[in-house]
Protein backbone atom coordinates (compact mmCIF):
# COMPACT_ATOMS: atom_id res chain seq x y z
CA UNK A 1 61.33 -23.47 -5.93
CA UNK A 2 64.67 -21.19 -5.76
CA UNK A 3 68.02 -22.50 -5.36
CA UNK A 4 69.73 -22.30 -1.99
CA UNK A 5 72.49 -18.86 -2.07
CA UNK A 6 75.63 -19.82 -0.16
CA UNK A 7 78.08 -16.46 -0.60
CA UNK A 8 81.24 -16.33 1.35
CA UNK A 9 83.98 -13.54 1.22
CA UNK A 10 86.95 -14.71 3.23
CA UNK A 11 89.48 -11.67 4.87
CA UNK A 12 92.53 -11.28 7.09
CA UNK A 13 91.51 -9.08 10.34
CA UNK A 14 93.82 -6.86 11.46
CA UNK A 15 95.18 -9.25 14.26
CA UNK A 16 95.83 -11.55 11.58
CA UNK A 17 92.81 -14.13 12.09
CA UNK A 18 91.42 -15.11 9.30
CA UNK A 19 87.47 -15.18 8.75
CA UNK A 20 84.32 -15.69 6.41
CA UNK A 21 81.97 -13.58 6.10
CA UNK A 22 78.77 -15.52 5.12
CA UNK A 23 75.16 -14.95 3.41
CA UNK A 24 72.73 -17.95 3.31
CA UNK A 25 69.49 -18.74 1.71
CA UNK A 26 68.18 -21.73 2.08
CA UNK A 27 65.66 -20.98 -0.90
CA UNK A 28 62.18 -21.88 -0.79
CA UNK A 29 59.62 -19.14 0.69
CA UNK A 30 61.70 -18.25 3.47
CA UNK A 31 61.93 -13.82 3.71
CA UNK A 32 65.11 -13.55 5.38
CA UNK A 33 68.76 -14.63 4.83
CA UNK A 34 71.39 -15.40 7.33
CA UNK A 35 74.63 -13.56 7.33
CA UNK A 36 77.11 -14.88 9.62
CA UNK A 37 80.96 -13.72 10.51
CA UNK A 38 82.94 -16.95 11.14
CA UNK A 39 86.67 -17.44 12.15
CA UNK A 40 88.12 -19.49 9.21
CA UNK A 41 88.08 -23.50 9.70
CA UNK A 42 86.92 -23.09 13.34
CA UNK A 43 84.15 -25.69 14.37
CA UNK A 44 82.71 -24.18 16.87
CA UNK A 45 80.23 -22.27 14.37
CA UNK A 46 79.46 -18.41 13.67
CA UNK A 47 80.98 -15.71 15.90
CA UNK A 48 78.35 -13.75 15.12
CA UNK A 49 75.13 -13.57 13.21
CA UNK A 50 71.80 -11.63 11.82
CA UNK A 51 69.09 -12.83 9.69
CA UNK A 52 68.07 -10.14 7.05
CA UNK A 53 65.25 -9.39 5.02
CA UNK A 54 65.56 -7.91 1.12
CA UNK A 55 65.36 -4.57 2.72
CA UNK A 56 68.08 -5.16 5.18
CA UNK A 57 69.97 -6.37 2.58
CA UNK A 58 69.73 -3.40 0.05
CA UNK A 59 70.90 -0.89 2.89
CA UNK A 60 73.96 -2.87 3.78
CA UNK A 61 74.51 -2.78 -0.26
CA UNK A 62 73.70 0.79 0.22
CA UNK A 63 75.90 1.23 2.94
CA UNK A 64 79.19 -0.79 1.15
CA UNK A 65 78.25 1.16 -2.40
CA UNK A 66 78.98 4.08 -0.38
CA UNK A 67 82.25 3.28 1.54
CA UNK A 68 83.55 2.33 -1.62
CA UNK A 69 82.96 5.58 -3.69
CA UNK A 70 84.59 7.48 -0.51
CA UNK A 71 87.47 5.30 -0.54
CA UNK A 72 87.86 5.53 -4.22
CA UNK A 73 87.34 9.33 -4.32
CA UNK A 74 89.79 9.96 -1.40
CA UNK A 75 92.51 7.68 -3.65
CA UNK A 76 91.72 10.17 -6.81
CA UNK A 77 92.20 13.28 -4.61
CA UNK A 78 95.68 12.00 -3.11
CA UNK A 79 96.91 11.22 -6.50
C-alpha cells in the first residue's frame, strides 16, 4: 500500500487573493489524482478541480518545464 500525496503550493493572484493550489492522492490503487485550486482558509471547499491520471500529470509537468525555460531564457536575453 502507497502513502497518501498531499502537495500544496500557496500564491498571491493578481487581485491580491490568496490561494492553494492542491494535488491529492489518496494512495492505494486508485489511477488518478485530484488537483484542486482553493482560495486560502475559505471553507467553502475547491474553486475548482480535475482529477488526473500519470499521463495528465506528465504533460502539465511538460507544460510548466516549458514556461519556465522561456521565462528563464527571455531573463538571459534582457540581461
Amino acid at each position: 500500500m502507497t502513502q497518501p500525496i498531499d502537495v500544496k503550493v500557496t500564491f498571491i493572484a493578481p487581485a491580491g487573493i490568496a490561494g492553494v493550489l492542491r494535488l491529492r492522492h489518496a494512495g492505494g490503487k486508485s489511477k488518478a489524482a485530484l488537483l484542486s485550486m482553493e482560495r486560502d482558509g475559505s471553507l467553502d471547499g475547491p474553486t475548482g478541480s480535475a482529477p488526473l491520471t500519470a499521463a495528465d500529470m506528465r504533460q502539465l509537468v511538460d507544460g510548466l518545464m516549458d514556461a519556465i525555460h522561456a521565462i528563464e531564457r527571455e531573463g538571459r536575453l534582457s540581461s
